[in-house]
N, C-alpha and C. Protein backbone atom coordinates (compact mmCIF):
# COMPACT_ATOMS: atom_id res chain seq x y z
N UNK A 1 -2.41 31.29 10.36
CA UNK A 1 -1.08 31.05 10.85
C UNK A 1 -0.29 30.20 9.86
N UNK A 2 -1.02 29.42 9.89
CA UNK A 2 -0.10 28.41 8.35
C UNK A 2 0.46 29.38 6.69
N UNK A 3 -0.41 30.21 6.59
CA UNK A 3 0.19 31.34 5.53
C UNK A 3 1.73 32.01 6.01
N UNK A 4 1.86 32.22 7.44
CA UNK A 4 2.64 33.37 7.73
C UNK A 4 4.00 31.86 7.81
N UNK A 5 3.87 30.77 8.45
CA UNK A 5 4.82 29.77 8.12
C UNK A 5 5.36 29.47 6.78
N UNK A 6 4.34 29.24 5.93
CA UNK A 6 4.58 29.35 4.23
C UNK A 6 5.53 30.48 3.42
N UNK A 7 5.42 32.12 4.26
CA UNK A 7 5.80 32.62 3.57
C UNK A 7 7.10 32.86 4.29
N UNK A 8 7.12 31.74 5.42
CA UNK A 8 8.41 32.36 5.90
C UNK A 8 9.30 30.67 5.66
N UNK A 9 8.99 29.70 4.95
CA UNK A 9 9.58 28.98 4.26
C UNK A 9 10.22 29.84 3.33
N UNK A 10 9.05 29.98 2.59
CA UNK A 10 9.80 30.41 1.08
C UNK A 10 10.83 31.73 0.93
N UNK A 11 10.66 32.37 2.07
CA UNK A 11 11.62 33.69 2.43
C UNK A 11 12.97 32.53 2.71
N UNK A 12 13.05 31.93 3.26
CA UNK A 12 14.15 30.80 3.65
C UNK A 12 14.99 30.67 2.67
N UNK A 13 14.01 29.86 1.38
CA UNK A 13 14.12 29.16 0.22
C UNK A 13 15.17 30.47 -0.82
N UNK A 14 14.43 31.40 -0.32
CA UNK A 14 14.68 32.49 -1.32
C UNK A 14 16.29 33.18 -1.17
N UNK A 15 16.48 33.21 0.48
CA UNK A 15 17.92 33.92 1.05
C UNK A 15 19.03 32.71 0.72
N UNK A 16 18.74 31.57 0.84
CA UNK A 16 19.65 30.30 0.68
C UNK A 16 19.63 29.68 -1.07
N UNK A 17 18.82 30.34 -1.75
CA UNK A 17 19.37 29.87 -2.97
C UNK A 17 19.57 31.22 -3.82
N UNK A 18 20.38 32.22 -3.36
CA UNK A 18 20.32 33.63 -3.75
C UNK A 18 21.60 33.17 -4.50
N UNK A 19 21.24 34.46 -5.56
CA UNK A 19 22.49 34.20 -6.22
C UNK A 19 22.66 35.50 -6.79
N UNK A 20 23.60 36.42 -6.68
CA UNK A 20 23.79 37.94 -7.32
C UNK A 20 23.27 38.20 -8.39
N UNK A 21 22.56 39.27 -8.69
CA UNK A 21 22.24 39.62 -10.11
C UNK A 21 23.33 40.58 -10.70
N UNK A 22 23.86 40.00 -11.53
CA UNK A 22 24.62 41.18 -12.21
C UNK A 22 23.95 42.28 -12.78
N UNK A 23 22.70 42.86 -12.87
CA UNK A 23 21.99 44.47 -13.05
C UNK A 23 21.74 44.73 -11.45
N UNK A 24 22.26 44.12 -10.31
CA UNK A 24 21.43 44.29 -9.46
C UNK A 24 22.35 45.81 -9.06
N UNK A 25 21.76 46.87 -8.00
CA UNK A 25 22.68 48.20 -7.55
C UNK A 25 23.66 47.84 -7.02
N UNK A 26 24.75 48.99 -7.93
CA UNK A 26 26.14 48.95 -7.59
C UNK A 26 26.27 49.55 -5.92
N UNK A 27 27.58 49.27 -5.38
CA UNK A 27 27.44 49.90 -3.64
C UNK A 27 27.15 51.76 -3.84
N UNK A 28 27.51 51.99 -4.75
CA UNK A 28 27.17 54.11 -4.95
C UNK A 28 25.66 54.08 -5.09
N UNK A 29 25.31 53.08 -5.56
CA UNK A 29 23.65 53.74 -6.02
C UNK A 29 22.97 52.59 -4.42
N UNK A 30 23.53 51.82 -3.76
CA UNK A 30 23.25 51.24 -2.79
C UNK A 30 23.18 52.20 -1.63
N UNK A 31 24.27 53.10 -1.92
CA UNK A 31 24.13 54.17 -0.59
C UNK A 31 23.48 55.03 -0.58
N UNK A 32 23.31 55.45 -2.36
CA UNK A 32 22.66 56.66 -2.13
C UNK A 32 20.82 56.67 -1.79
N UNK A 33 20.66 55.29 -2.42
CA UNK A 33 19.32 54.55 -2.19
C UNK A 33 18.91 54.40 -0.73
N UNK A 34 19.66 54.49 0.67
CA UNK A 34 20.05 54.11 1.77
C UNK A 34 19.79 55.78 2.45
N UNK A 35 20.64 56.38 1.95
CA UNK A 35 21.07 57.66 2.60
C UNK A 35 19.19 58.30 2.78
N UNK A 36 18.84 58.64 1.04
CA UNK A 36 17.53 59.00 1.19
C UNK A 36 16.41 58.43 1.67
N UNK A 37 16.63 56.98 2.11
CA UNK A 37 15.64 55.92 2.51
C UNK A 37 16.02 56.39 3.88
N UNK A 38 17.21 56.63 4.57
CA UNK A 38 17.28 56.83 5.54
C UNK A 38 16.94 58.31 6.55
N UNK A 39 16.90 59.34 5.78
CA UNK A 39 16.91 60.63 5.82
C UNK A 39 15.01 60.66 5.95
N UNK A 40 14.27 59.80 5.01
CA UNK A 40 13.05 59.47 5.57
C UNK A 40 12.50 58.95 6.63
N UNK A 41 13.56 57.86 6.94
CA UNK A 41 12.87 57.29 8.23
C UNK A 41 13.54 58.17 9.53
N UNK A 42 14.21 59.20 9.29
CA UNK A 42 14.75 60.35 10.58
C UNK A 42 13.70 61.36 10.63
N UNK A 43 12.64 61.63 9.49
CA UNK A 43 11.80 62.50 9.40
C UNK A 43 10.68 61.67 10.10
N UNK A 44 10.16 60.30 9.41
CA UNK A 44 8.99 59.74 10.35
C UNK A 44 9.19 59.55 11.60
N UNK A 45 10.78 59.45 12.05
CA UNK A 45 11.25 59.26 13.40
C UNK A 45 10.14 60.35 14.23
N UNK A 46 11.48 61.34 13.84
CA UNK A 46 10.83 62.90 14.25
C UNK A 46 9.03 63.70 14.61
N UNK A 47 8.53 63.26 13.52
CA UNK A 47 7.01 63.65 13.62
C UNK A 47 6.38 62.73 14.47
N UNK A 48 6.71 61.24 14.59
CA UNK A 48 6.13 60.65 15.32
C UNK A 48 6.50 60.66 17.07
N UNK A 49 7.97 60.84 17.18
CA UNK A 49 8.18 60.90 18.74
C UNK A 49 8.28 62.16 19.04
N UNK A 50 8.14 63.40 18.22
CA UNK A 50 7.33 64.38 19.09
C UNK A 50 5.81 64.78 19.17
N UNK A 51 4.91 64.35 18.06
CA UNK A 51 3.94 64.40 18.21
C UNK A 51 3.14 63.78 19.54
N UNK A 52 3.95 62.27 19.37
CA UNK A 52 3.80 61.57 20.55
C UNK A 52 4.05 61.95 21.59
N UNK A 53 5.12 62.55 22.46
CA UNK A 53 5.62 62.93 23.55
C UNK A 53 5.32 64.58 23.83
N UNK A 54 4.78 65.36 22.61
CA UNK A 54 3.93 66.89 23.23
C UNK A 54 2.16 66.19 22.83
N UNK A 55 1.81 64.78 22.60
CA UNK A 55 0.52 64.57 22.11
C UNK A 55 -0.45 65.69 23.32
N UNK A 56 -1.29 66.17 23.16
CA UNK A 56 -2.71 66.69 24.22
C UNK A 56 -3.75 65.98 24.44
N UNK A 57 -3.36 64.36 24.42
CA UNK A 57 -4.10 63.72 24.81
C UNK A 57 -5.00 63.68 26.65
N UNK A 58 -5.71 62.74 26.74
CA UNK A 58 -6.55 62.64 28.09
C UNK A 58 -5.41 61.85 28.87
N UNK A 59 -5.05 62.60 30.39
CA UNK A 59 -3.92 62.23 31.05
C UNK A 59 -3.96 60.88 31.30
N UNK A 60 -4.93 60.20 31.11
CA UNK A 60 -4.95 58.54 31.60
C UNK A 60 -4.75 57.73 30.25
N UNK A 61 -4.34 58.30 29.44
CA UNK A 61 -3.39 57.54 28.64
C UNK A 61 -2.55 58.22 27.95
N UNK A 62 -2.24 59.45 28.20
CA UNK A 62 -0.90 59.68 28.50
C UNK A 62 0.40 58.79 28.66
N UNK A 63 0.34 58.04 28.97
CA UNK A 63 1.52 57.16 29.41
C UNK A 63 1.44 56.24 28.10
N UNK A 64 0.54 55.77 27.39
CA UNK A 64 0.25 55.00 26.13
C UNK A 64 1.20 56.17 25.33
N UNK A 65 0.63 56.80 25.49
CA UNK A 65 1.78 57.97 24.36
C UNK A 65 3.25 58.40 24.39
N UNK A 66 3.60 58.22 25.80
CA UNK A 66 4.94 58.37 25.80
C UNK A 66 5.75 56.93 25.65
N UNK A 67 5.09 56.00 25.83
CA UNK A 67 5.64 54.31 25.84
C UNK A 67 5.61 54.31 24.17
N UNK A 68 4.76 55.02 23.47
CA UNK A 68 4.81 54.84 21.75
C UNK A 68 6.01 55.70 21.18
N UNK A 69 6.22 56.86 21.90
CA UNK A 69 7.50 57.69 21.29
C UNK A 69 8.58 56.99 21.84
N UNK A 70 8.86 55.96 23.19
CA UNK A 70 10.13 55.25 23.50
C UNK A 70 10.06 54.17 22.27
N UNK A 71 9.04 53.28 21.58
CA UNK A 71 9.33 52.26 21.54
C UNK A 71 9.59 52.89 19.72
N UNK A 72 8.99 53.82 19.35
CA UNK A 72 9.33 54.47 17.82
C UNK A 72 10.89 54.99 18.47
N UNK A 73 11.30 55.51 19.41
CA UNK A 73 12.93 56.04 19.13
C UNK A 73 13.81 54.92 19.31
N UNK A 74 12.74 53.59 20.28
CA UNK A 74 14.04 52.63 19.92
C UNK A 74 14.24 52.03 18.83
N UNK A 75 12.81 52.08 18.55
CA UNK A 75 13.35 51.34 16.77
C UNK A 75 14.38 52.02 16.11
N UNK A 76 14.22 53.53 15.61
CA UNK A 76 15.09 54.35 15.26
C UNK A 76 16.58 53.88 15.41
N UNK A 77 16.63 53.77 17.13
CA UNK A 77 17.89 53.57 17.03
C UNK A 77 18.40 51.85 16.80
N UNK A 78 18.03 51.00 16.75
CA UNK A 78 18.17 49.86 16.17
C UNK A 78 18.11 49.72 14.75
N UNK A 79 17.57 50.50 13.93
CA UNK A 79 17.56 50.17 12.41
C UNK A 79 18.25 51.22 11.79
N UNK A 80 17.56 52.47 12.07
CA UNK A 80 17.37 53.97 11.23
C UNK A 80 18.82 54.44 11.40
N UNK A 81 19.21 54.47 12.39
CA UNK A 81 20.62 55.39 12.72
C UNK A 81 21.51 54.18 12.39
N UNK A 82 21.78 52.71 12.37
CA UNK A 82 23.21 52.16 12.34
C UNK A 82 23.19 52.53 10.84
N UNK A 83 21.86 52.57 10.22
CA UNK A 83 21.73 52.27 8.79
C UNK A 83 22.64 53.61 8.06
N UNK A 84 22.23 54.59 8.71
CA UNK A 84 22.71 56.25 8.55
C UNK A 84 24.27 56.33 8.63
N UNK A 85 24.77 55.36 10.00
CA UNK A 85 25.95 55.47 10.07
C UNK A 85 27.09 54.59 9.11
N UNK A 86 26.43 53.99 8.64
CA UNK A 86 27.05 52.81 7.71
C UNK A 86 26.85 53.40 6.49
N UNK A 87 26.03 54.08 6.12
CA UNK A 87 25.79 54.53 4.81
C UNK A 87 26.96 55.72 5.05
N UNK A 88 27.25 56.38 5.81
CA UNK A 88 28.27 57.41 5.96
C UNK A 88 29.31 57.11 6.01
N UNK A 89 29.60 55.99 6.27
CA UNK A 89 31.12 55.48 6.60
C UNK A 89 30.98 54.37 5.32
N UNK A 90 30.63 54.57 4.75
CA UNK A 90 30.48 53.52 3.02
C UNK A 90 30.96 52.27 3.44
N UNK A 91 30.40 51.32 4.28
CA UNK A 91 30.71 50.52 4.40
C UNK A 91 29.29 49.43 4.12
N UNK A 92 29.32 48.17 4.02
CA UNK A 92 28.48 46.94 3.45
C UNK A 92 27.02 47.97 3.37
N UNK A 93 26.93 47.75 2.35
CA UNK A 93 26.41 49.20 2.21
C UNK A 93 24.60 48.33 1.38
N UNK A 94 24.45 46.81 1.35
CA UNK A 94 23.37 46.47 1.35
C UNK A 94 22.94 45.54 2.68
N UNK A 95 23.79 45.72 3.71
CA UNK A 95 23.21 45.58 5.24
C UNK A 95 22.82 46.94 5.82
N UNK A 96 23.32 48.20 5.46
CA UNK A 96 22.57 49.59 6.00
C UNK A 96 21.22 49.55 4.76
N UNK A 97 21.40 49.40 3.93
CA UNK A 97 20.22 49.74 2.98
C UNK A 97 18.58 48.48 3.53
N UNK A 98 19.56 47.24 4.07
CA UNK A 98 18.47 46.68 4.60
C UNK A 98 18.20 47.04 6.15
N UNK A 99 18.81 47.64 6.88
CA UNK A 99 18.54 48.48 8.32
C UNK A 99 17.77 49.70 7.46
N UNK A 100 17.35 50.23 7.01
CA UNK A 100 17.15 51.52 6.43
C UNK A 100 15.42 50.97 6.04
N UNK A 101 15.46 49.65 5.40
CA UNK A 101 14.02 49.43 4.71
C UNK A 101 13.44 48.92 6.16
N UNK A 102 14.25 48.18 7.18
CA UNK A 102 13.37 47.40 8.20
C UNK A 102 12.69 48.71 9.13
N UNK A 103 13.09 49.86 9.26
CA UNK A 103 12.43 50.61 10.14
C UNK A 103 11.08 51.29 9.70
N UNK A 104 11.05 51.37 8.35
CA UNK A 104 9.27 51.96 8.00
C UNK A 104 8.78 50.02 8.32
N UNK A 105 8.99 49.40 7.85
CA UNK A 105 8.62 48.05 8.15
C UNK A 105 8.09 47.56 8.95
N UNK A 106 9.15 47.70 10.04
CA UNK A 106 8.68 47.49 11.90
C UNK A 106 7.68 48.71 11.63
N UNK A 107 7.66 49.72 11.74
CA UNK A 107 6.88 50.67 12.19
C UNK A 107 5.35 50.20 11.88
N UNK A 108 5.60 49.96 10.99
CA UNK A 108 4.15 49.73 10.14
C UNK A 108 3.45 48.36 11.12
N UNK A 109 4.51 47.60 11.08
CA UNK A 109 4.11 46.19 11.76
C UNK A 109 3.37 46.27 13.47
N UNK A 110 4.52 47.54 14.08
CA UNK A 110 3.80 47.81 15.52
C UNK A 110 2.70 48.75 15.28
N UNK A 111 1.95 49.58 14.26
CA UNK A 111 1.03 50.22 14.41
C UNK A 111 0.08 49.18 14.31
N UNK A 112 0.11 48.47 13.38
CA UNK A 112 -0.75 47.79 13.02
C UNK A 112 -1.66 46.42 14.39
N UNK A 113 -0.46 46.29 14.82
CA UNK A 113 -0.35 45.73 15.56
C UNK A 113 -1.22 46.15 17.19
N UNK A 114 -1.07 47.27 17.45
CA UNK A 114 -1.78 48.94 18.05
C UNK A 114 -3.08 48.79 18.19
N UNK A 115 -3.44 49.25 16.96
CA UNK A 115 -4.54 48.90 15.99
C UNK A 115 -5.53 47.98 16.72
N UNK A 116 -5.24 46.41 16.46
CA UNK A 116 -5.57 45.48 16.81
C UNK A 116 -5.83 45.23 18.14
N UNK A 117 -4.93 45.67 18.86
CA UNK A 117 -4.76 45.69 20.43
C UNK A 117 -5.90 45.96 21.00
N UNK A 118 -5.82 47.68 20.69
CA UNK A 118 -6.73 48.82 20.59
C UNK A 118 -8.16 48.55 20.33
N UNK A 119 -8.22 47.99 19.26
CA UNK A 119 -9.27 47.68 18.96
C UNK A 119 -11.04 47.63 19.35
């Protein structure tokens, strides 16, 4: 636990003494970086909340499977889609590119998480 405090100091340290890089991506290569980052996470959307919700699993956990395709489409719609819609409407266009990276992110974080549960 003391690691995950440490690295969330220095994540702190890191957002509060930021300072622009001038090579860093212009907003065109920000969106377009966004659009296809985003167009991925509509595809993992997809395979995962229907796989999940036609799964042929054993009916007594059944319900584990449809609670995993709600909680993958809400992510979707909390990260994946504002990110989609902001990248379309070219607007702050490295707050959609960071909605765009947090949804493989989370995803990864609640499988993992699954996983463990599961265990």
């Amino acid at each position: 636990m003391r690691n995950i405090g440490g690295g969330i100091a220095l994540m702190a340290i890191i957002v509060l003494n930021y300072e622009p890089d001038p090579s860093a991506l212009s907003a065109k290569e920000m969106r377009i970086a966004t659009v296809i980052v985003g167009v991925l996470d509509t595809l993992l959307w997809l395979v995962v909340a229907i796989s999940m919700f036609f799964s042929l699993s054993d009916p007594a956990t059944k319900g584990l499977d449809v609670m995993a395709c709600i909680l993958v489409s809400a992510l979707f719609l909390l990260t994946g889609l504002p990110a989609l819609l902001l990248a379309w409407r070219d607007t702050m266009p490295r707050l959609a590119f960071a909605l765009a990276i947090a949804f493989p992110a989370a995803f990864v974080l609640l499988f993992v998480a699954a996983i463990v549960a599961f265990a």
